[in-house]
Protein backbone atom coordinates (compact mmCIF):
# COMPACT_ATOMS: atom_id res chain seq x y z
CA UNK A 1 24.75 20.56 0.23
CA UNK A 2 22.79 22.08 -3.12
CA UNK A 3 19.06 21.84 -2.41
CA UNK A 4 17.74 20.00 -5.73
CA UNK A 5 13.99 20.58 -5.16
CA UNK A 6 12.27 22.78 -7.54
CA UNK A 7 8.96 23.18 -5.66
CA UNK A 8 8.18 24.13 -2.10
CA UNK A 9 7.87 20.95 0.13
CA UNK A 10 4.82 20.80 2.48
CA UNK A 11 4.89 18.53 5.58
CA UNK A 12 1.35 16.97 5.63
CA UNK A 13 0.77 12.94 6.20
CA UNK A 14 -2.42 12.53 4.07
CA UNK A 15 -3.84 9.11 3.46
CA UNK A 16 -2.79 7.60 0.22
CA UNK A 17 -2.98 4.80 -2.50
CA UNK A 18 -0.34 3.55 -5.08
CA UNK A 19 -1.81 1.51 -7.62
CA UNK A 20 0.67 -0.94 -8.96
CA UNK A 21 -0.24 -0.33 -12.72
CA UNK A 22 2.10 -2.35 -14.89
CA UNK A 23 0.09 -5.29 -15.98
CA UNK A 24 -2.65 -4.67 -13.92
CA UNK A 25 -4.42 -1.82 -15.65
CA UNK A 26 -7.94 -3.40 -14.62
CA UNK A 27 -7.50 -4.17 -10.98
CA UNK A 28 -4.40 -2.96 -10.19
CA UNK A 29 -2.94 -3.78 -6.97
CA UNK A 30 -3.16 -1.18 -4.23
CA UNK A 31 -0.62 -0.24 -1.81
CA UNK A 32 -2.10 1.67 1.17
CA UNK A 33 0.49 4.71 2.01
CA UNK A 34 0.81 8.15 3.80
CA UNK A 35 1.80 10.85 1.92
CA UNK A 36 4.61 12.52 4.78
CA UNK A 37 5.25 15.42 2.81
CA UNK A 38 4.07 16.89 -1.14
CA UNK A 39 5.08 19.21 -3.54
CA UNK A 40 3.41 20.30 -6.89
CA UNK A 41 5.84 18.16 -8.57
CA UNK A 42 6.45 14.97 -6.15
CA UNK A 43 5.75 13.01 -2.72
CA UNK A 44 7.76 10.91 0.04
CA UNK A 45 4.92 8.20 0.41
CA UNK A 46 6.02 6.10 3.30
CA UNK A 47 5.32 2.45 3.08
CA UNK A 48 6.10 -0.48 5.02
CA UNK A 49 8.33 -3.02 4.13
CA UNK A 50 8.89 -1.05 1.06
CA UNK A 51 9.60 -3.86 -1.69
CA UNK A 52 9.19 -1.35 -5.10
CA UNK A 53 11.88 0.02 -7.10
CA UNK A 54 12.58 2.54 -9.56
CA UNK A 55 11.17 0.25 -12.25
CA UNK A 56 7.83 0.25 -10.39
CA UNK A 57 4.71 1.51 -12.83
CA UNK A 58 2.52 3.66 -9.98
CA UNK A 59 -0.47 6.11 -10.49
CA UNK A 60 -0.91 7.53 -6.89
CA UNK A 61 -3.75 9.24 -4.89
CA UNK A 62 -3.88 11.26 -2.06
CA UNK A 63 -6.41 13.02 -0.09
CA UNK A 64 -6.24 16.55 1.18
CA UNK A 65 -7.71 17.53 4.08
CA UNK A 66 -8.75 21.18 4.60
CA UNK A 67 -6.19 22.52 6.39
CA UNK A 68 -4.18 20.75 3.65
CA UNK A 69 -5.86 22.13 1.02
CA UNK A 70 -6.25 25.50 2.67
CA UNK A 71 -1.83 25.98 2.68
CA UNK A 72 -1.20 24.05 -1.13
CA UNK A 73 -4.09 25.68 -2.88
CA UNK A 74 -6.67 27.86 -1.48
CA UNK A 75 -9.77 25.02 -1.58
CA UNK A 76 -12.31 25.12 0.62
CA UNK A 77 -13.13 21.14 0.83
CA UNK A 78 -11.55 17.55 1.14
CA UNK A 79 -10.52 16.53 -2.36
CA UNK A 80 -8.44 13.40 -3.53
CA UNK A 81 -6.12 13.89 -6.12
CA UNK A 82 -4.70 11.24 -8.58
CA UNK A 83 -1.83 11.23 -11.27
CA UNK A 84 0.76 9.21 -12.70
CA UNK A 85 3.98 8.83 -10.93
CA UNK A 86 7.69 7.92 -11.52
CA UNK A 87 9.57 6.83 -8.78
CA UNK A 88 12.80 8.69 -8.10
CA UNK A 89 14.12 7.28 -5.27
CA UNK A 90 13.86 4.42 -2.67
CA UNK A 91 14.09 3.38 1.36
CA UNK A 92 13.31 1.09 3.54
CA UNK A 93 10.77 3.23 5.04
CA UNK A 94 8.98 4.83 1.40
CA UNK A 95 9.23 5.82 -2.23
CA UNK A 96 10.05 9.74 -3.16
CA UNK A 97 7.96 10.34 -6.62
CA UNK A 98 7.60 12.79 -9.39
CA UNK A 99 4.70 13.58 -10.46
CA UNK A 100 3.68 13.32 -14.78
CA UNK A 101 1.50 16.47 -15.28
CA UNK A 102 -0.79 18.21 -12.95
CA UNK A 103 -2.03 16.10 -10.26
CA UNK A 104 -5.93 15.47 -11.10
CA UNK A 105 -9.19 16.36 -8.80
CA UNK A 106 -10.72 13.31 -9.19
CA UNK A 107 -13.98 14.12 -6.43
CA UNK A 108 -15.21 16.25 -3.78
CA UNK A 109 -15.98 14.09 -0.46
């Protein structure tokens, strides 16, 4: 089978967030998820009882951990990043995403 991924996959389980954001832009609802593995263009997020589906509006966050960082990008501390996502494909188990854009640093911890 043709591999279809255009970016190196990384293995990681980082803490994560989806925030539900289709008519819910001021409290969206969150989804707490663990980002199994990451690319610079997309996620597998596994999440329980996965009930979203390709229609699903998500922006999601995850936080890098040092080691994390150290292999993706070079940084030196724990950073969360945040973008919009679009979600490509679903299980029972979690959502595989594509990112829109550059995933944003949104803080140092």
């Amino acid at each position: 089978m043709k591999e279809l991924r255009q970016f190196e996959r990384f293995v990681l389980d980082a803490p994560a967030k989806l925030y539900l954001n289709k008519n819910h832009f001021d409290n969206p609802p969150i989804i707490q998820s663990v980002a199994h593995d990451i690319s610079s263009g997309g996620a597998f997020l596994q999440i329980k009882n996965n009930e979203l589906t390709q229609e699903s509006d998500i922006i999601v966050e995850v936080v890098l951990t040092i080691d994390t960082l150290q292999k993706l990008y070079g940084y030196p501390n724990e950073v969360k990043l945040k973008t919009k996502a679009n979600i490509i494909r679903t299980t029972y188990d979690g959502i595989a995403v594509s990112f829109q854009g550059k995933p944003v640093m949104i803080s140092n911890l």
